[in-house]
C-alpha atoms as a PDB file:
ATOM      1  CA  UNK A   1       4.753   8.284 -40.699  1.00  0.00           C
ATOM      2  CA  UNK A   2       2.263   5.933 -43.230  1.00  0.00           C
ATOM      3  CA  UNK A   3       1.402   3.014 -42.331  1.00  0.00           C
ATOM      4  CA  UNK A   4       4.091   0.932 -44.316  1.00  0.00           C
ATOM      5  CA  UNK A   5       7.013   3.053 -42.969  1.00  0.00           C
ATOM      6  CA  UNK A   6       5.708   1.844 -39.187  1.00  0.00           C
ATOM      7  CA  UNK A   7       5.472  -1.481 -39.948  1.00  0.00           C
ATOM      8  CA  UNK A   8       9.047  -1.846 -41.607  1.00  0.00           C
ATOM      9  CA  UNK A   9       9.932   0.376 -37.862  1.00  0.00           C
ATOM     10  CA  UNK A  10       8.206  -2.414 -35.850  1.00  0.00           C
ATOM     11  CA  UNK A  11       9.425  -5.519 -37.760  1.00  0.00           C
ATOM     12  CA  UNK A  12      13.197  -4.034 -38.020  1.00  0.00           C
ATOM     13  CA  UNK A  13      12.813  -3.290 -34.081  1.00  0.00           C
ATOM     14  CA  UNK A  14      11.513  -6.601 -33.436  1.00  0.00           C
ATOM     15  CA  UNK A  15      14.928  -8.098 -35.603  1.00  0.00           C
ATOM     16  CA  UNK A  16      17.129  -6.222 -33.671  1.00  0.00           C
ATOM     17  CA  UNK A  17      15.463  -6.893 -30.385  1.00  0.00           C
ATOM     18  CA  UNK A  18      14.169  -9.849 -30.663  1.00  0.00           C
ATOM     19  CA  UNK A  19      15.973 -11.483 -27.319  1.00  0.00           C
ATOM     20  CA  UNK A  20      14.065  -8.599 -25.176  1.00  0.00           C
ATOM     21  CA  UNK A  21      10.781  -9.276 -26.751  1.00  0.00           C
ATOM     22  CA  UNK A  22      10.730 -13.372 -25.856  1.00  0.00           C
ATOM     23  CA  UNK A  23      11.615 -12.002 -22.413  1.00  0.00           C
ATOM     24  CA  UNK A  24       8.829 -10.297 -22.356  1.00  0.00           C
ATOM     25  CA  UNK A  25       6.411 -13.391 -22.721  1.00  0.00           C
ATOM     26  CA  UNK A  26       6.505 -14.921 -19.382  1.00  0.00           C
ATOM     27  CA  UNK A  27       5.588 -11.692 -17.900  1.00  0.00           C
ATOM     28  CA  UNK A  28       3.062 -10.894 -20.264  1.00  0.00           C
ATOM     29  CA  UNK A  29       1.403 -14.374 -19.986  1.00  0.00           C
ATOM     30  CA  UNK A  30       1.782 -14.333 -15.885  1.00  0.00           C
ATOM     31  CA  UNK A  31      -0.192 -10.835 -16.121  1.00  0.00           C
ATOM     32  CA  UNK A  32      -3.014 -12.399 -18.871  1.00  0.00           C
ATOM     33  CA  UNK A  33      -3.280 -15.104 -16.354  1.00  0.00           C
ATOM     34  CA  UNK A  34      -3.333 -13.786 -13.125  1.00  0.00           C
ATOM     35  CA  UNK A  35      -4.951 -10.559 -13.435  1.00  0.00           C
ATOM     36  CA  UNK A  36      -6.517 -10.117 -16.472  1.00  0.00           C
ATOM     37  CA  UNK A  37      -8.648 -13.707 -17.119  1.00  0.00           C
ATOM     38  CA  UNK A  38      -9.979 -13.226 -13.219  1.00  0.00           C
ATOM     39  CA  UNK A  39     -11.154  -9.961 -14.288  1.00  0.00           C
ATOM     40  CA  UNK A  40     -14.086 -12.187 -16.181  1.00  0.00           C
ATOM     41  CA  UNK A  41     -15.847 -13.115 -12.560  1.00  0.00           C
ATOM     42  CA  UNK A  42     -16.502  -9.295 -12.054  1.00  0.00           C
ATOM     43  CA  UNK A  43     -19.656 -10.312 -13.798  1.00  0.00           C
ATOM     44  CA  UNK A  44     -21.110 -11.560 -10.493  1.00  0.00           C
ATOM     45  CA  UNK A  45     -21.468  -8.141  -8.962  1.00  0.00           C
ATOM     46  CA  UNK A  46     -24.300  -7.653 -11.752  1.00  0.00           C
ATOM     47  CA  UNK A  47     -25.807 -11.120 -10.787  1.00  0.00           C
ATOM     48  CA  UNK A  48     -27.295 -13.246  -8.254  1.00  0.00           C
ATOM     49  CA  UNK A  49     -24.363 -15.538  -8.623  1.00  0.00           C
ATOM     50  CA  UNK A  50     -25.156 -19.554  -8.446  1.00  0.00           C
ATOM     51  CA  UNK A  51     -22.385 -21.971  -8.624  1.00  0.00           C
ATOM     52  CA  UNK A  52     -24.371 -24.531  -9.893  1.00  0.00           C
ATOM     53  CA  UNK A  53     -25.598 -22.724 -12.755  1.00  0.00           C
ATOM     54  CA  UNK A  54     -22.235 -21.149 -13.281  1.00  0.00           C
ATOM     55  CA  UNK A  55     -21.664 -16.969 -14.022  1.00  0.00           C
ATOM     56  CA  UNK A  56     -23.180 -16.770 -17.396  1.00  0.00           C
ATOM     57  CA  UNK A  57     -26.492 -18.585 -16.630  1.00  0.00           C
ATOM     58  CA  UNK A  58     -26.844 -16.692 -13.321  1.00  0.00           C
ATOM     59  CA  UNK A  59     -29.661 -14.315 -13.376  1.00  0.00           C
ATOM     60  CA  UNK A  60     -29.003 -10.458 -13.844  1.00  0.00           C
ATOM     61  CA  UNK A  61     -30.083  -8.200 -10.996  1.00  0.00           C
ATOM     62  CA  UNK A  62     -28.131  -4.762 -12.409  1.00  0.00           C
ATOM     63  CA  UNK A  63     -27.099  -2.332  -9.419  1.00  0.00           C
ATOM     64  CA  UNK A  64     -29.324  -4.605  -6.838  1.00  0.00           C
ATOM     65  CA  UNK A  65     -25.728  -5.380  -4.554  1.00  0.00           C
ATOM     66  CA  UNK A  66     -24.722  -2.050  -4.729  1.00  0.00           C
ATOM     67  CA  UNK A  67     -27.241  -0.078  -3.647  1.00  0.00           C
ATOM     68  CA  UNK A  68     -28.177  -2.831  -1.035  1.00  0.00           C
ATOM     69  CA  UNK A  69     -24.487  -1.913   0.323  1.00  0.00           C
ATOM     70  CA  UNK A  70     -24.743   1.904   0.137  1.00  0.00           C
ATOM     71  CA  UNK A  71     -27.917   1.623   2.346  1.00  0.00           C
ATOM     72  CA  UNK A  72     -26.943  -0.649   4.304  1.00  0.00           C
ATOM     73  CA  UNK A  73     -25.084   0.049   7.918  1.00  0.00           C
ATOM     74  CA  UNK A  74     -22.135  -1.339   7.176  1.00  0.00           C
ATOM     75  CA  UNK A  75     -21.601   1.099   4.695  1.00  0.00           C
ATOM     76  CA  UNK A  76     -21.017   4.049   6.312  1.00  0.00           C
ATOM     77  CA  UNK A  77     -18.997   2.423   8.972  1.00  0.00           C
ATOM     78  CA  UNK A  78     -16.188   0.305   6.787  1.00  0.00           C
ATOM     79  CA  UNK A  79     -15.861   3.552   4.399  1.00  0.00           C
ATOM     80  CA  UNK A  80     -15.030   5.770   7.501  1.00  0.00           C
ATOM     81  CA  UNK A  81     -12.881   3.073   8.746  1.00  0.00           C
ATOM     82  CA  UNK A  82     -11.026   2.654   5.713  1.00  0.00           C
ATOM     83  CA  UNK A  83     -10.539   5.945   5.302  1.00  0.00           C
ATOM     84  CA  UNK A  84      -9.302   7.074   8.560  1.00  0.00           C
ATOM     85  CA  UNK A  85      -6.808   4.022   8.102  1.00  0.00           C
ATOM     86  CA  UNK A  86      -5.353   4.996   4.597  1.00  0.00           C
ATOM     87  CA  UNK A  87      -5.136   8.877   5.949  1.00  0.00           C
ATOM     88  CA  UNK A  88      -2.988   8.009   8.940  1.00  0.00           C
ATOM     89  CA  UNK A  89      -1.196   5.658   6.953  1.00  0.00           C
ATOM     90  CA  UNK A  90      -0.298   8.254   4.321  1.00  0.00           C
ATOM     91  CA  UNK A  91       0.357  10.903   6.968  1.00  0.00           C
ATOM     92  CA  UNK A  92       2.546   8.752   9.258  1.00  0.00           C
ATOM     93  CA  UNK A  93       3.651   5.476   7.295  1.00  0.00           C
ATOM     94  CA  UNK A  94       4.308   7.358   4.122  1.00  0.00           C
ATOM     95  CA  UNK A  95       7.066   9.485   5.231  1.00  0.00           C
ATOM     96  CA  UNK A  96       8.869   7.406   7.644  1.00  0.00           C
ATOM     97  CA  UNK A  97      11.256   5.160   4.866  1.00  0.00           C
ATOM     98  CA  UNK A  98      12.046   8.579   3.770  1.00  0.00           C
ATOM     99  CA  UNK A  99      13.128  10.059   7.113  1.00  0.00           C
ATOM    100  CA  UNK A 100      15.114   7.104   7.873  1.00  0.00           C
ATOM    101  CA  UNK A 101      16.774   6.523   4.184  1.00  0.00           C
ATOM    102  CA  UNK A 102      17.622  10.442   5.216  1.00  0.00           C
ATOM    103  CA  UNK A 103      19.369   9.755   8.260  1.00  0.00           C
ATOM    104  CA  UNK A 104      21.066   6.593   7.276  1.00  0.00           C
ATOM    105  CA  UNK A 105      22.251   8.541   4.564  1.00  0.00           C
ATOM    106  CA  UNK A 106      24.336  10.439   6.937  1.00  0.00           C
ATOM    107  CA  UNK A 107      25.547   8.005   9.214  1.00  0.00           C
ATOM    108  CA  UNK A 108      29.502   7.663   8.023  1.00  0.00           C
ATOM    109  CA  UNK A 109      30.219   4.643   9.914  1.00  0.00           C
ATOM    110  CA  UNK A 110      29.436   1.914   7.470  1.00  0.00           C
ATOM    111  CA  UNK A 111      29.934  -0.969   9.950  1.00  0.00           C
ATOM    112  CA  UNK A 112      27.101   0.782  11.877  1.00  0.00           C
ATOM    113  CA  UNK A 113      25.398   1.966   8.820  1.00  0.00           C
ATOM    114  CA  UNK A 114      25.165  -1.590   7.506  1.00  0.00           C
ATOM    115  CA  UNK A 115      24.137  -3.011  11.023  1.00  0.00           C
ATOM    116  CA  UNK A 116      21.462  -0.027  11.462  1.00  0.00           C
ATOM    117  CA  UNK A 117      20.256  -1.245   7.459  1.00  0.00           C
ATOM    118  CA  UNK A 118      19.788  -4.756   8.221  1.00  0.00           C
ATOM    119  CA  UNK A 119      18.116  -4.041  11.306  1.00  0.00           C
ATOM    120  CA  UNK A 120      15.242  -2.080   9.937  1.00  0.00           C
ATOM    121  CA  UNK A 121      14.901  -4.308   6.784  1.00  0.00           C
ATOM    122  CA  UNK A 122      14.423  -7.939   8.960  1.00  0.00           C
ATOM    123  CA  UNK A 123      10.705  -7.506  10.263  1.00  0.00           C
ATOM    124  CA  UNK A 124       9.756  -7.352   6.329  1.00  0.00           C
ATOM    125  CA  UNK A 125      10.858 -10.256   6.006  1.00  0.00           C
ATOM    126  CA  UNK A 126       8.935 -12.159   9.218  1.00  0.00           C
ATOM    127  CA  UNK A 127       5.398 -13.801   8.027  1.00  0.00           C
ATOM    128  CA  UNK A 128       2.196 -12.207   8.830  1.00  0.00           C
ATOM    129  CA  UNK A 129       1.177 -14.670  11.063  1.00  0.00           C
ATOM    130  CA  UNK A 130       4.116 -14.120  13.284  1.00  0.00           C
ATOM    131  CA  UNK A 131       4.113 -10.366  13.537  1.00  0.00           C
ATOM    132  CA  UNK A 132       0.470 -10.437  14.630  1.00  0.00           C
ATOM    133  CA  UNK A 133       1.329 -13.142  16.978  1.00  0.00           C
ATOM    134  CA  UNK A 134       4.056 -10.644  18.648  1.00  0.00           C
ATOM    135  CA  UNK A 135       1.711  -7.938  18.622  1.00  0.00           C
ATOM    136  CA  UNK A 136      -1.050 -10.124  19.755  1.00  0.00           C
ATOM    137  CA  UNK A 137       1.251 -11.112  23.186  1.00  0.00           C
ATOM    138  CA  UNK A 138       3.588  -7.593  23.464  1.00  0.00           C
ATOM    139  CA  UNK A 139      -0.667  -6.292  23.555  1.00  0.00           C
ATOM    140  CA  UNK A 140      -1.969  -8.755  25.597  1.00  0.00           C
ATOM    141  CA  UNK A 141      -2.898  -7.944  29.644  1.00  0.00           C
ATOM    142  CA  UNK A 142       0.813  -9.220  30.677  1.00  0.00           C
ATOM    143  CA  UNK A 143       2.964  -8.020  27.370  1.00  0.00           C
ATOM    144  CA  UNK A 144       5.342  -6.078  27.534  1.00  0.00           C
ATOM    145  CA  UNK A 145       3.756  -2.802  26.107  1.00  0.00           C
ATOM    146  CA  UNK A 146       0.947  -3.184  27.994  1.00  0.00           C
ATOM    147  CA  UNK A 147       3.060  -3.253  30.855  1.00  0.00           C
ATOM    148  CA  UNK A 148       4.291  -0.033  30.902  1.00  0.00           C
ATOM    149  CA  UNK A 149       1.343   1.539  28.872  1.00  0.00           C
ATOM    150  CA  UNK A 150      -0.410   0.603  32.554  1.00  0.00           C
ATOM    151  CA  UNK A 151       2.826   2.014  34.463  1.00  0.00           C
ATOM    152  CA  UNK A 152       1.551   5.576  32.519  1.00  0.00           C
ATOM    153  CA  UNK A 153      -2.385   5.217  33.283  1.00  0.00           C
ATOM    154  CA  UNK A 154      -3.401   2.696  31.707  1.00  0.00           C
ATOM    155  CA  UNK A 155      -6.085   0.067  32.822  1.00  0.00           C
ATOM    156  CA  UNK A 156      -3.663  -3.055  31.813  1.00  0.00           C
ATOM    157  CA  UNK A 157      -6.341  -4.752  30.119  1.00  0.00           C
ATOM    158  CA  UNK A 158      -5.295  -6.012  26.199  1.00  0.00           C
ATOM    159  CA  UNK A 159      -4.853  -3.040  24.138  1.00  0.00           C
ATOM    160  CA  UNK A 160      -6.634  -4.592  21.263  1.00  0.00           C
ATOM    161  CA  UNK A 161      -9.643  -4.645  23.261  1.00  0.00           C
ATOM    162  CA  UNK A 162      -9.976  -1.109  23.403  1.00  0.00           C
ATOM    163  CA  UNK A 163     -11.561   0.240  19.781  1.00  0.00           C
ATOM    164  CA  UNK A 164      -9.908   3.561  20.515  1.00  0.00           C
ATOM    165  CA  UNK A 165      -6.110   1.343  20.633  1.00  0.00           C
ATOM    166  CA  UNK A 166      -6.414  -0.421  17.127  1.00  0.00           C
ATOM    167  CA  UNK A 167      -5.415   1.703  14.710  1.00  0.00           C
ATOM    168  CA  UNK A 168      -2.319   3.721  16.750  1.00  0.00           C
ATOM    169  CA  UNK A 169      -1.202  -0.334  17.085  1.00  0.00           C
ATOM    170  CA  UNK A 170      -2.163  -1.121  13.495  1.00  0.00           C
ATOM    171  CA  UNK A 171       0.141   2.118  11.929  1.00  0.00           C
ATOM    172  CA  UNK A 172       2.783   1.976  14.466  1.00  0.00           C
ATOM    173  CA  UNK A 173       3.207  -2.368  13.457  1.00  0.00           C
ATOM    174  CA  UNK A 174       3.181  -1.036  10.003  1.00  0.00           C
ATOM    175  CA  UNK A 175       5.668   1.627  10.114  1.00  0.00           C
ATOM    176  CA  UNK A 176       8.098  -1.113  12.503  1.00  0.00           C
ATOM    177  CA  UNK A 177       7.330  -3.859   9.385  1.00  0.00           C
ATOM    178  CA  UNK A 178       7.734  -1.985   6.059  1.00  0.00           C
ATOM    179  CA  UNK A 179       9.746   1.423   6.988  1.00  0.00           C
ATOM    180  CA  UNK A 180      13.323  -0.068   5.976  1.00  0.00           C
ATOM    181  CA  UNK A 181      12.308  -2.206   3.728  1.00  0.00           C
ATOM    182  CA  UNK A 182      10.850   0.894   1.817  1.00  0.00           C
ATOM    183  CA  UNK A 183      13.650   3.190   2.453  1.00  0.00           C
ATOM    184  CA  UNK A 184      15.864   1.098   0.104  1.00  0.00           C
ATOM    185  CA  UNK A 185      14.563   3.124  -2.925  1.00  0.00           C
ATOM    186  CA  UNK A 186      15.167   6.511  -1.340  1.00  0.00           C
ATOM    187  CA  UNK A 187      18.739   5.161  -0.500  1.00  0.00           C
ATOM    188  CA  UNK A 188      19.021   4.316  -4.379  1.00  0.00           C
ATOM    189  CA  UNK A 189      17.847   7.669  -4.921  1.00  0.00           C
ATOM    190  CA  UNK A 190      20.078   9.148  -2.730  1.00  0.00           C
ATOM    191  CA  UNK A 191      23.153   7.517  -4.692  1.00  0.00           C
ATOM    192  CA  UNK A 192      22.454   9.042  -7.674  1.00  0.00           C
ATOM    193  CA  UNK A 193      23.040  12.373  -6.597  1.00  0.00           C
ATOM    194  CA  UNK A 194      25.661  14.098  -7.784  1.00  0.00           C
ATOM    195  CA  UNK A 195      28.219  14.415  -4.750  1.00  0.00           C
ATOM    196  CA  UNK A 196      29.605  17.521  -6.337  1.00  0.00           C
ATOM    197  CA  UNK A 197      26.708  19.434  -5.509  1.00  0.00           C
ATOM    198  CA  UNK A 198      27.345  18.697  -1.901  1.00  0.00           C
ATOM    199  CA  UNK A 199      31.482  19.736  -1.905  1.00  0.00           C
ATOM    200  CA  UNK A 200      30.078  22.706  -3.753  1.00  0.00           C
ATOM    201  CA  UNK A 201      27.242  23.500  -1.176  1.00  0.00           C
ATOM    202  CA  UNK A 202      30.262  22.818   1.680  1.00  0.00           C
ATOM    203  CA  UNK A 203      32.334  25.537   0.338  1.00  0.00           C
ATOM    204  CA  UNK A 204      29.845  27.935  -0.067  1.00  0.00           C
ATOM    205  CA  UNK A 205      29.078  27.679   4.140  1.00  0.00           C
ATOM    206  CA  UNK A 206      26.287  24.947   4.090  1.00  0.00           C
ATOM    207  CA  UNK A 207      25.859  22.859   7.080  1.00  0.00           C
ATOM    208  CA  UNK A 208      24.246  19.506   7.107  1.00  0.00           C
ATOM    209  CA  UNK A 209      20.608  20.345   7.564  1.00  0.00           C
ATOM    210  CA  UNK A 210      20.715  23.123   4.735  1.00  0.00           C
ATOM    211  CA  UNK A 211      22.419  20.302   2.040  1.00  0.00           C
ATOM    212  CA  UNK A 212      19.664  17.846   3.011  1.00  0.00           C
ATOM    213  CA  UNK A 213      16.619  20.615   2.196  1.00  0.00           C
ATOM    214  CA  UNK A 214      18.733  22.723  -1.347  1.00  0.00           C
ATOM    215  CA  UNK A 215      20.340  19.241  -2.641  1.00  0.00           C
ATOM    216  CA  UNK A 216      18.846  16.018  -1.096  1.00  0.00           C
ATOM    217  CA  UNK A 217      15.252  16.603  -0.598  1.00  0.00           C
ATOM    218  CA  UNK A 218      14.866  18.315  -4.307  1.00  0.00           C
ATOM    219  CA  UNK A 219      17.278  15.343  -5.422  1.00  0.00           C
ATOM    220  CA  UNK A 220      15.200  12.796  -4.634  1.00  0.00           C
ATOM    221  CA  UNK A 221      11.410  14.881  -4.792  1.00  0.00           C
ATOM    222  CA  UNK A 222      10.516  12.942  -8.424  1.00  0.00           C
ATOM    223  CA  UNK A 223      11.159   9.732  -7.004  1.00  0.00           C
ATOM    224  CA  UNK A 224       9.014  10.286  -3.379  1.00  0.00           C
ATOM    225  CA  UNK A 225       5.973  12.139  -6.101  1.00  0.00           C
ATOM    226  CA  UNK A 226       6.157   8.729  -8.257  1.00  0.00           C
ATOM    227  CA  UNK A 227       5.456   6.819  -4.857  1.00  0.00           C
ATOM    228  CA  UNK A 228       2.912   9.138  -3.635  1.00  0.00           C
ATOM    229  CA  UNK A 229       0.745   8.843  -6.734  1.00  0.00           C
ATOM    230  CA  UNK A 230       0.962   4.869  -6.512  1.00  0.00           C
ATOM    231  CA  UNK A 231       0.321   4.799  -3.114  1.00  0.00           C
ATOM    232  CA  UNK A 232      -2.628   6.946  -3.815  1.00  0.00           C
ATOM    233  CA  UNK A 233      -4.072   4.531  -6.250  1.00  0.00           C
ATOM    234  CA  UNK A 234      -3.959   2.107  -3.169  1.00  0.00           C
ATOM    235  CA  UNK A 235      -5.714   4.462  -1.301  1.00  0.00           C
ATOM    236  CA  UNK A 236      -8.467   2.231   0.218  1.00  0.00           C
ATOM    237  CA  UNK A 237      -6.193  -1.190  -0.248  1.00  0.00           C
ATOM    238  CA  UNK A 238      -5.661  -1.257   3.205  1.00  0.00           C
ATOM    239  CA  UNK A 239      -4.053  -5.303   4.197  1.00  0.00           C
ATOM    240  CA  UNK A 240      -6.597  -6.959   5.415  1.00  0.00           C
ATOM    241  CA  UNK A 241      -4.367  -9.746   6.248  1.00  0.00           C
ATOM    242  CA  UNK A 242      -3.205  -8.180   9.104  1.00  0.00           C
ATOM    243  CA  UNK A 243      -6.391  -6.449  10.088  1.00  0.00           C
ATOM    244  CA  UNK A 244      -8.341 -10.198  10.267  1.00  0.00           C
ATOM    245  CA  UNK A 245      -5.256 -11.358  12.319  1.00  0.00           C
ATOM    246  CA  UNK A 246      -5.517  -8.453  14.883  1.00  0.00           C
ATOM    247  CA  UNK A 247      -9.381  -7.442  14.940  1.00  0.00           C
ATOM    248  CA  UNK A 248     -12.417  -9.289  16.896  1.00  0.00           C
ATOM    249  CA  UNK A 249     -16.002  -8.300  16.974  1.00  0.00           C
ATOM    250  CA  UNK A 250     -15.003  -5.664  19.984  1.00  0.00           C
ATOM    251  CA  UNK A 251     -13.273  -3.123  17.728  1.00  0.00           C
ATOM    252  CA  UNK A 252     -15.216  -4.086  14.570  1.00  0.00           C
ATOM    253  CA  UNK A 253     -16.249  -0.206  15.538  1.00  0.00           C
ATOM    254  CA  UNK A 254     -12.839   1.234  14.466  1.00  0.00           C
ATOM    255  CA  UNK A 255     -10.844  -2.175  12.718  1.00  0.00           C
ATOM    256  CA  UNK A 256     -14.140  -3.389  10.197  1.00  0.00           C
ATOM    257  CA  UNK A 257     -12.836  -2.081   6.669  1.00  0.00           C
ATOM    258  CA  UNK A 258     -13.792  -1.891   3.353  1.00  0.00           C
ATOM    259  CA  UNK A 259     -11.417  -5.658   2.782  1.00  0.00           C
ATOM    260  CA  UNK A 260     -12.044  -7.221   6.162  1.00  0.00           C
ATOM    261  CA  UNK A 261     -15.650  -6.387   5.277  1.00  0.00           C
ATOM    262  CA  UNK A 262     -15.446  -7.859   1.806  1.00  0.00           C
ATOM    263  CA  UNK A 263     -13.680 -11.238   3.115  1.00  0.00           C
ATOM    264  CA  UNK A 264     -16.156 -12.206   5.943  1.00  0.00           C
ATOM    265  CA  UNK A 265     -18.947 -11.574   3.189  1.00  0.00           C
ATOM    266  CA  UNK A 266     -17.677 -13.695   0.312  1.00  0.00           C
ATOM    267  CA  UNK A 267     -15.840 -16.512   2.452  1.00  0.00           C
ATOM    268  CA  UNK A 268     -17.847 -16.722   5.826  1.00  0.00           C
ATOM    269  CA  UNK A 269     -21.189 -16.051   4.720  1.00  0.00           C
ATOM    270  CA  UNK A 270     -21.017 -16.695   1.087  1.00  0.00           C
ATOM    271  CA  UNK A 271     -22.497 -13.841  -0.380  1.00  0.00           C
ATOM    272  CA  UNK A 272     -20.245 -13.986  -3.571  1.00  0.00           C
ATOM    273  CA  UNK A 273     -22.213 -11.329  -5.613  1.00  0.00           C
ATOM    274  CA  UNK A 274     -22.272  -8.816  -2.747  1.00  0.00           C
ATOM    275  CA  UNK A 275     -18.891  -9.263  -1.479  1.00  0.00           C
ATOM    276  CA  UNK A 276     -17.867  -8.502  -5.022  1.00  0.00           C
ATOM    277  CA  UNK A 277     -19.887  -5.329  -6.022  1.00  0.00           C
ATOM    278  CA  UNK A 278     -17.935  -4.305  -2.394  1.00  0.00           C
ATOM    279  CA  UNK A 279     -14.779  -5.428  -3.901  1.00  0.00           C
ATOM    280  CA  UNK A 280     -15.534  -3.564  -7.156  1.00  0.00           C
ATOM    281  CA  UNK A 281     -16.884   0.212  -5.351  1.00  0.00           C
ATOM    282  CA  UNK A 282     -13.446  -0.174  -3.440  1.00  0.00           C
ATOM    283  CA  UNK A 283     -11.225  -0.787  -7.167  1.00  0.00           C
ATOM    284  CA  UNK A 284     -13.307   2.254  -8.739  1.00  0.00           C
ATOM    285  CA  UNK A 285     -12.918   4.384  -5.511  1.00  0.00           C
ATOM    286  CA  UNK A 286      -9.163   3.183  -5.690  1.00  0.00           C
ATOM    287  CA  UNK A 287      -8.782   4.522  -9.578  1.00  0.00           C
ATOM    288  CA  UNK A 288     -10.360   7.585  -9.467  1.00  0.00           C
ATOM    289  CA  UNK A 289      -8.010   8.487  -6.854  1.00  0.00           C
ATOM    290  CA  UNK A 290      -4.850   7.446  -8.689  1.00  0.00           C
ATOM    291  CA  UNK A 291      -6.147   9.259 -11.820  1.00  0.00           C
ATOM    292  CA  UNK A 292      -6.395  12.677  -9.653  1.00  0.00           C
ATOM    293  CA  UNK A 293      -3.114  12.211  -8.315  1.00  0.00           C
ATOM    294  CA  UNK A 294      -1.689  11.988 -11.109  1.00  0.00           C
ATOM    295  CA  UNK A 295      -3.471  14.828 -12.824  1.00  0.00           C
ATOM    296  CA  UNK A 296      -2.464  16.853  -9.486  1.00  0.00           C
ATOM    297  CA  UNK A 297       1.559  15.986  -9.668  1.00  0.00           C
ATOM    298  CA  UNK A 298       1.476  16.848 -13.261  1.00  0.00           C
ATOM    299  CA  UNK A 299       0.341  20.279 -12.592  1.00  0.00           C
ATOM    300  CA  UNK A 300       2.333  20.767  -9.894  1.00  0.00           C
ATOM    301  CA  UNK A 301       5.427  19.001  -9.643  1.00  0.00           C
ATOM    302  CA  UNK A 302       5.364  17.914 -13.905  1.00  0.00           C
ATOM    303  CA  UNK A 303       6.313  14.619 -12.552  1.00  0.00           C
ATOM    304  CA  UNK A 304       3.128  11.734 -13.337  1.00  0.00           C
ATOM    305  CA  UNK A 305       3.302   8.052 -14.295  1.00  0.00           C
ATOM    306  CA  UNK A 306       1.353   8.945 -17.738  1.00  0.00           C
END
């Protein structure tokens, strides 16, 4: 196609649509705004940031931050952290909105289906502040956990006191938070299915258990790969919100990650430049990931976002 051809394309396409296009804008300009103009201060992890001379007159120090952060002790420390975290997340936090979008799926009670739905979907909706605060008290010497984790052995002091504690409690919270609120796309999933399949599957002999691996696992497989490969791109993103909320200098052994570690730099101690060369090793870290994952699916499953 010359060049003339595609431009008549693109102008007649713009005619027809043009209703979708001015749709478009606000999210367009909320994106240019919001995530691409603060992509500008990056510049900072090259310098020895000032705000009173501002980001362009600040002096240049090249890789200085970064390889002050690679040898420092922190370093080793918040990566191991970070990983261990985004592992057991992907092992354990990963799978669990599809295991239970699987067995609401065959719960054929809707009354309790619905009941068991909105049940699992309410703790997304409860602020940060307030699930650490439960945590915080269920943990605490006299909570309720605590309580009967001391029944079993336990010494009864608070759990997030013990380094070994924080990131079972920190996975577990996350799985109780997110797990139906996630399973909602699985259930979509799981609708389009085609229910012949299943009446099909039911003549031939097949109980429950074989449907769910020949029909709905396969049935919904491109949807959990797409998921995968984003959540690997947000490998080392783990919320730091809730890891400031729970963590103290006790369990900075196990809790201090790659975030947490970023946050007290830039806002505590002011360290702008540093804080963001940290910031910028986690994105990188973060992309090359999602890249490989993607690369990965597409040889294996031919499923990929690109």
């Amino acid at each position: 196609m010359n060049k003339t051809a595609f431009r008549a394309k693109l102008i007649r396409d713009f005619v027809t649509n043009k209703y979708l296009y001015l749709m478009m804008l606000p999210v367009i300009a909320f994106y240019a705004v919001f995530n691409y103009a603060p992509m500008y201060g990056v510049l900072i992890a090259f310098k020895e940031y000032s705000p009173l001379k501002g980001i362009m007159d600040s002096p240049w120090v090249g890789l200085h931050h970064f390889t002050t952060f690679f040898e420092s002790y922190y370093f080793l420390r918040v990566l191991k952290n970070t990983l261990i975290i985004s592992v057991y997340s992907l092992l354990f936090e990963f799978p669990a909105p599809i295991l239970l979008a699987l067995l609401i799926n065959e719960v054929r009670n809707k009354t309790y289906r619905k009941v068991v739905q909105s049940a699992t979907y309410m703790p997304y909706f409860i602020s940060m502040i307030v699930i650490a605060g439960l945590i915080r008290d269920f943990t605490d010497s006299g909570g309720v956990i605590n309580t009967i984790y001391a029944y079993f052995g336990g010494d009864g002091t608070a759990m997030l006191q013990h380094a070994g504690l924080f990131r079972p409690i920190y996975i577990l919270s996350e799985i109780w938070q997110k797990a139906g609120w996630e399973s909602i796309i699985y259930l979509a999933a799981l609708m389009a299915i085609d229910q012949e399949q299943y009446e099909a599957a039911r003549m031939d002999g097949a109980g429950r258990l074989k449907q769910m691996w020949h029909i709905t696992l396969p049935g919904i497989l491109p949807t959990i790969v797409i998921l995968f490969i984003l959540r690997m791109g947000n490998l080392l993103n783990v919320g730091f919100e809730k890891i400031i909320l729970l963590y103290n200098p006790v369990v900075y052994e196990t809790a201090d990650v790659i975030s947490s570690f970023v946050y007290r730099k830039g806002l505590l101690e002011f360290s702008w430049s540093y804080s963001t060369a940290v910031g910028m090793f986690n994105s990188i870290i973060n992309l090359i990931l999602l890249v490989l994952a993607n690369w990965l699916s597409r040889r294996i499953t031919s499923n990929s976002l690109w």
